[in-house]
Protein backbone atom coordinates (compact mmCIF):
# COMPACT_ATOMS: atom_id res chain seq x y z
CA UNK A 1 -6.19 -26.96 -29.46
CA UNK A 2 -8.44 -25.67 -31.99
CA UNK A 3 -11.87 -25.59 -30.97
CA UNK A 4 -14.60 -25.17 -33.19
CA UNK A 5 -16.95 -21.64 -33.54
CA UNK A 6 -19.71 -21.68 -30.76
CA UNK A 7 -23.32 -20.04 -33.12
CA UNK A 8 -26.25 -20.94 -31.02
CA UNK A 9 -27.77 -17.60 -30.14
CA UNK A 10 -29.17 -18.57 -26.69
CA UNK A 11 -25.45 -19.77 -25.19
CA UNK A 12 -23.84 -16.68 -26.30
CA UNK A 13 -26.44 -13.94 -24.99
CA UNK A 14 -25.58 -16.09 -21.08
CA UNK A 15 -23.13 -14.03 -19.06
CA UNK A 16 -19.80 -15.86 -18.38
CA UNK A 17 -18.48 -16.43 -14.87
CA UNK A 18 -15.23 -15.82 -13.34
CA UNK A 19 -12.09 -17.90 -14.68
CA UNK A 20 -9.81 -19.30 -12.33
CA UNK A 21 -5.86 -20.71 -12.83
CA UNK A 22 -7.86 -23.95 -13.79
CA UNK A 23 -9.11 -22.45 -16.72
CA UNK A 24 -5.75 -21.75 -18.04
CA UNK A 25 -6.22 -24.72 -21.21
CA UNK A 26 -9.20 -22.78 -22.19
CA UNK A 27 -7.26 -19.60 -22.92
CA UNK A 28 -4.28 -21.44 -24.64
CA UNK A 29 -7.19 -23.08 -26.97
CA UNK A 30 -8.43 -19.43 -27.64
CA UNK A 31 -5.17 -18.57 -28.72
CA UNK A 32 -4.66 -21.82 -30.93
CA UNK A 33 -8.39 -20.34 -32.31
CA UNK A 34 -7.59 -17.29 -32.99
CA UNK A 35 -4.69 -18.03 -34.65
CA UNK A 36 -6.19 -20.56 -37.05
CA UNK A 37 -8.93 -17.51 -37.83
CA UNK A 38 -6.09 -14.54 -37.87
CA UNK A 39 -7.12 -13.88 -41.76
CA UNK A 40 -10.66 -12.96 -40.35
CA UNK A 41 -10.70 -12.21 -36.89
CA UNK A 42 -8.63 -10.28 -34.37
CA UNK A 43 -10.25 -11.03 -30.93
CA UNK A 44 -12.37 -13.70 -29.08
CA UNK A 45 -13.93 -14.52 -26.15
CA UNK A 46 -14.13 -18.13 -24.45
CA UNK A 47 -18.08 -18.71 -25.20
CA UNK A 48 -17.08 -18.14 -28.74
CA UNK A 49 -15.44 -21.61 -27.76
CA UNK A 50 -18.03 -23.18 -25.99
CA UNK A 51 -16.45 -21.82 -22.69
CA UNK A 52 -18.66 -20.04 -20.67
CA UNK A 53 -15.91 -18.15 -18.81
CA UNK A 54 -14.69 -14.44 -18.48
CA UNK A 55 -11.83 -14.75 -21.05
CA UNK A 56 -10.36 -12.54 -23.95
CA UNK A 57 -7.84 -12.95 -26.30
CA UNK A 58 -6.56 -10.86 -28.80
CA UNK A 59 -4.50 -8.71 -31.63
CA UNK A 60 -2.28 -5.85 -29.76
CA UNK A 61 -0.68 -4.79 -32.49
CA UNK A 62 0.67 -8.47 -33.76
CA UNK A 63 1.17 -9.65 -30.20
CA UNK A 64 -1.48 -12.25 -28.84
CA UNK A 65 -2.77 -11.23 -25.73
CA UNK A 66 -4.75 -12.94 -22.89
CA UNK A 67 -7.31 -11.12 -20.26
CA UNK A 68 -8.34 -12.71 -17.77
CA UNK A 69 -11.78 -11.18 -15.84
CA UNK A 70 -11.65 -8.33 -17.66
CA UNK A 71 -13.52 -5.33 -16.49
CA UNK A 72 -13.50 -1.83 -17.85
CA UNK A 73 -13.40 0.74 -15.57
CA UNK A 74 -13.88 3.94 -17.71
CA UNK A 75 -13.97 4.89 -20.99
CA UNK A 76 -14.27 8.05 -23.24
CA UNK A 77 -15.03 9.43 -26.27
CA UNK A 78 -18.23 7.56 -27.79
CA UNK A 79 -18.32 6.70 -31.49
CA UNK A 80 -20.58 4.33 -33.69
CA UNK A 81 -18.67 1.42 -35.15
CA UNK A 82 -19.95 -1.63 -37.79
CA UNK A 83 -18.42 -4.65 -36.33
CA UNK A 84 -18.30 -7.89 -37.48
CA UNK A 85 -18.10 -11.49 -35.38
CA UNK A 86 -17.16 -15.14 -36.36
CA UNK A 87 -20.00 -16.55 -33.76
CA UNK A 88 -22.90 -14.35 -35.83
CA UNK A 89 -23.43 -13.54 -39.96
CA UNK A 90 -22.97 -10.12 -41.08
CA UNK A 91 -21.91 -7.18 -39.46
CA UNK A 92 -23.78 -4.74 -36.88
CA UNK A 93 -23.51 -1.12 -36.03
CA UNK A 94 -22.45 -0.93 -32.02
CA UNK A 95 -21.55 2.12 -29.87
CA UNK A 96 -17.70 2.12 -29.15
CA UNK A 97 -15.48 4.07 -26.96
CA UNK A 98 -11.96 5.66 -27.94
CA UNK A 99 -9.91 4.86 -24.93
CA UNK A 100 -10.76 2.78 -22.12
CA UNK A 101 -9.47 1.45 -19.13
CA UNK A 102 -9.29 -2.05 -18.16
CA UNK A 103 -8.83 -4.17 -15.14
CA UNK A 104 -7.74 -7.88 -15.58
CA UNK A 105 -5.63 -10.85 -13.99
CA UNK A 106 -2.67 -11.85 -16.82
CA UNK A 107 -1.70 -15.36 -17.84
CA UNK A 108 -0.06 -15.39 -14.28
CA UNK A 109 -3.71 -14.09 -12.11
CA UNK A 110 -1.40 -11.33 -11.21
CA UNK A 111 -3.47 -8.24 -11.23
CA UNK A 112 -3.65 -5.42 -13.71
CA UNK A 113 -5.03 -2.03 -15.27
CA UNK A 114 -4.18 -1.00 -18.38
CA UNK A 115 -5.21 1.73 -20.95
CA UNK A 116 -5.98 0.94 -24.48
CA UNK A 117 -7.21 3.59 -27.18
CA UNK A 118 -8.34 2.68 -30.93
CA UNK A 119 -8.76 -0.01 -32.57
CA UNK A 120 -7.26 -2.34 -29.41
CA UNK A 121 -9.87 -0.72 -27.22
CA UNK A 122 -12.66 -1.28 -29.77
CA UNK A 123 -11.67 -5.18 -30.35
CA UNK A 124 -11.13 -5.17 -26.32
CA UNK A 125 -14.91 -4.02 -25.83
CA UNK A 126 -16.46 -6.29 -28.27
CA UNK A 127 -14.69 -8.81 -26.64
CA UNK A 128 -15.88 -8.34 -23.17
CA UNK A 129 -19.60 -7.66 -24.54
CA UNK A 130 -19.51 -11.56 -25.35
CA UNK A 131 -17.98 -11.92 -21.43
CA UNK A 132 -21.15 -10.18 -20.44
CA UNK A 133 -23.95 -11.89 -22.94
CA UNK A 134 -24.01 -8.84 -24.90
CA UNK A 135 -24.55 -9.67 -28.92
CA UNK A 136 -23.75 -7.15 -31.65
């Protein structure tokens, strides 16, 4: 389902908590979301949803993915990126890494760590930022 844009300031700077198998409805509306805003946006976390949850979907290269309690676990080569968000106006300057390496549960909560480098790992941080409370 298509769930409207969560904007209030205060809910989005909360940290999310862990998601569990029962959140699995959540993530399918993130995906029905992010699909409906694929002309503007190519990532987004469950409180952008109204979700308070540790959940990210997003653009791998025209395949929809879904993240689970994602974590990064390193990262290299720093770089200063503008980003934009559908949850705030305008567009921020925000520290970015080149490559980083995440652990996550997939759609099944089967454990996983996986590498991502560009533009995937920039969308991935932003991503888990909003996991975290973290506004651009």
């Amino acid at each position: 389902m298509i769930r409207p844009i969560m904007t209030n300031r205060m809910f989005l700077s909360l940290p999310s908590s862990a998601a569990t198998a029962a959140d699995a409805q959540t993530a399918q509306d993130l995906l029905d979301t992010l699909a409906a805003h694929a002309h503007e946006c190519v990532g987004m976390a469950a409180n952008m949803i109204g979700t308070a949850k540790r959940i990210i979907v997003f653009d791998d290269g025209g395949t929809q993915r879904v993240m689970f309690n994602p974590e990064i676990v390193s990262r290299s080569g720093a770089y200063e990126a503008e980003e934009g968000c559908l949850s705030l106006p305008g567009s921020r300057r925000a520290t970015r890494h080149r490559t980083i390496k995440v652990r996550f549960e997939d759609r099944d909560f089967q454990p996983r760590e996986q590498t991502f480098t560009g533009f995937t790992a920039q969308i991935i941080q932003h991503e888990i930022d909003h996991c975290n409370g973290i506004l651009i």
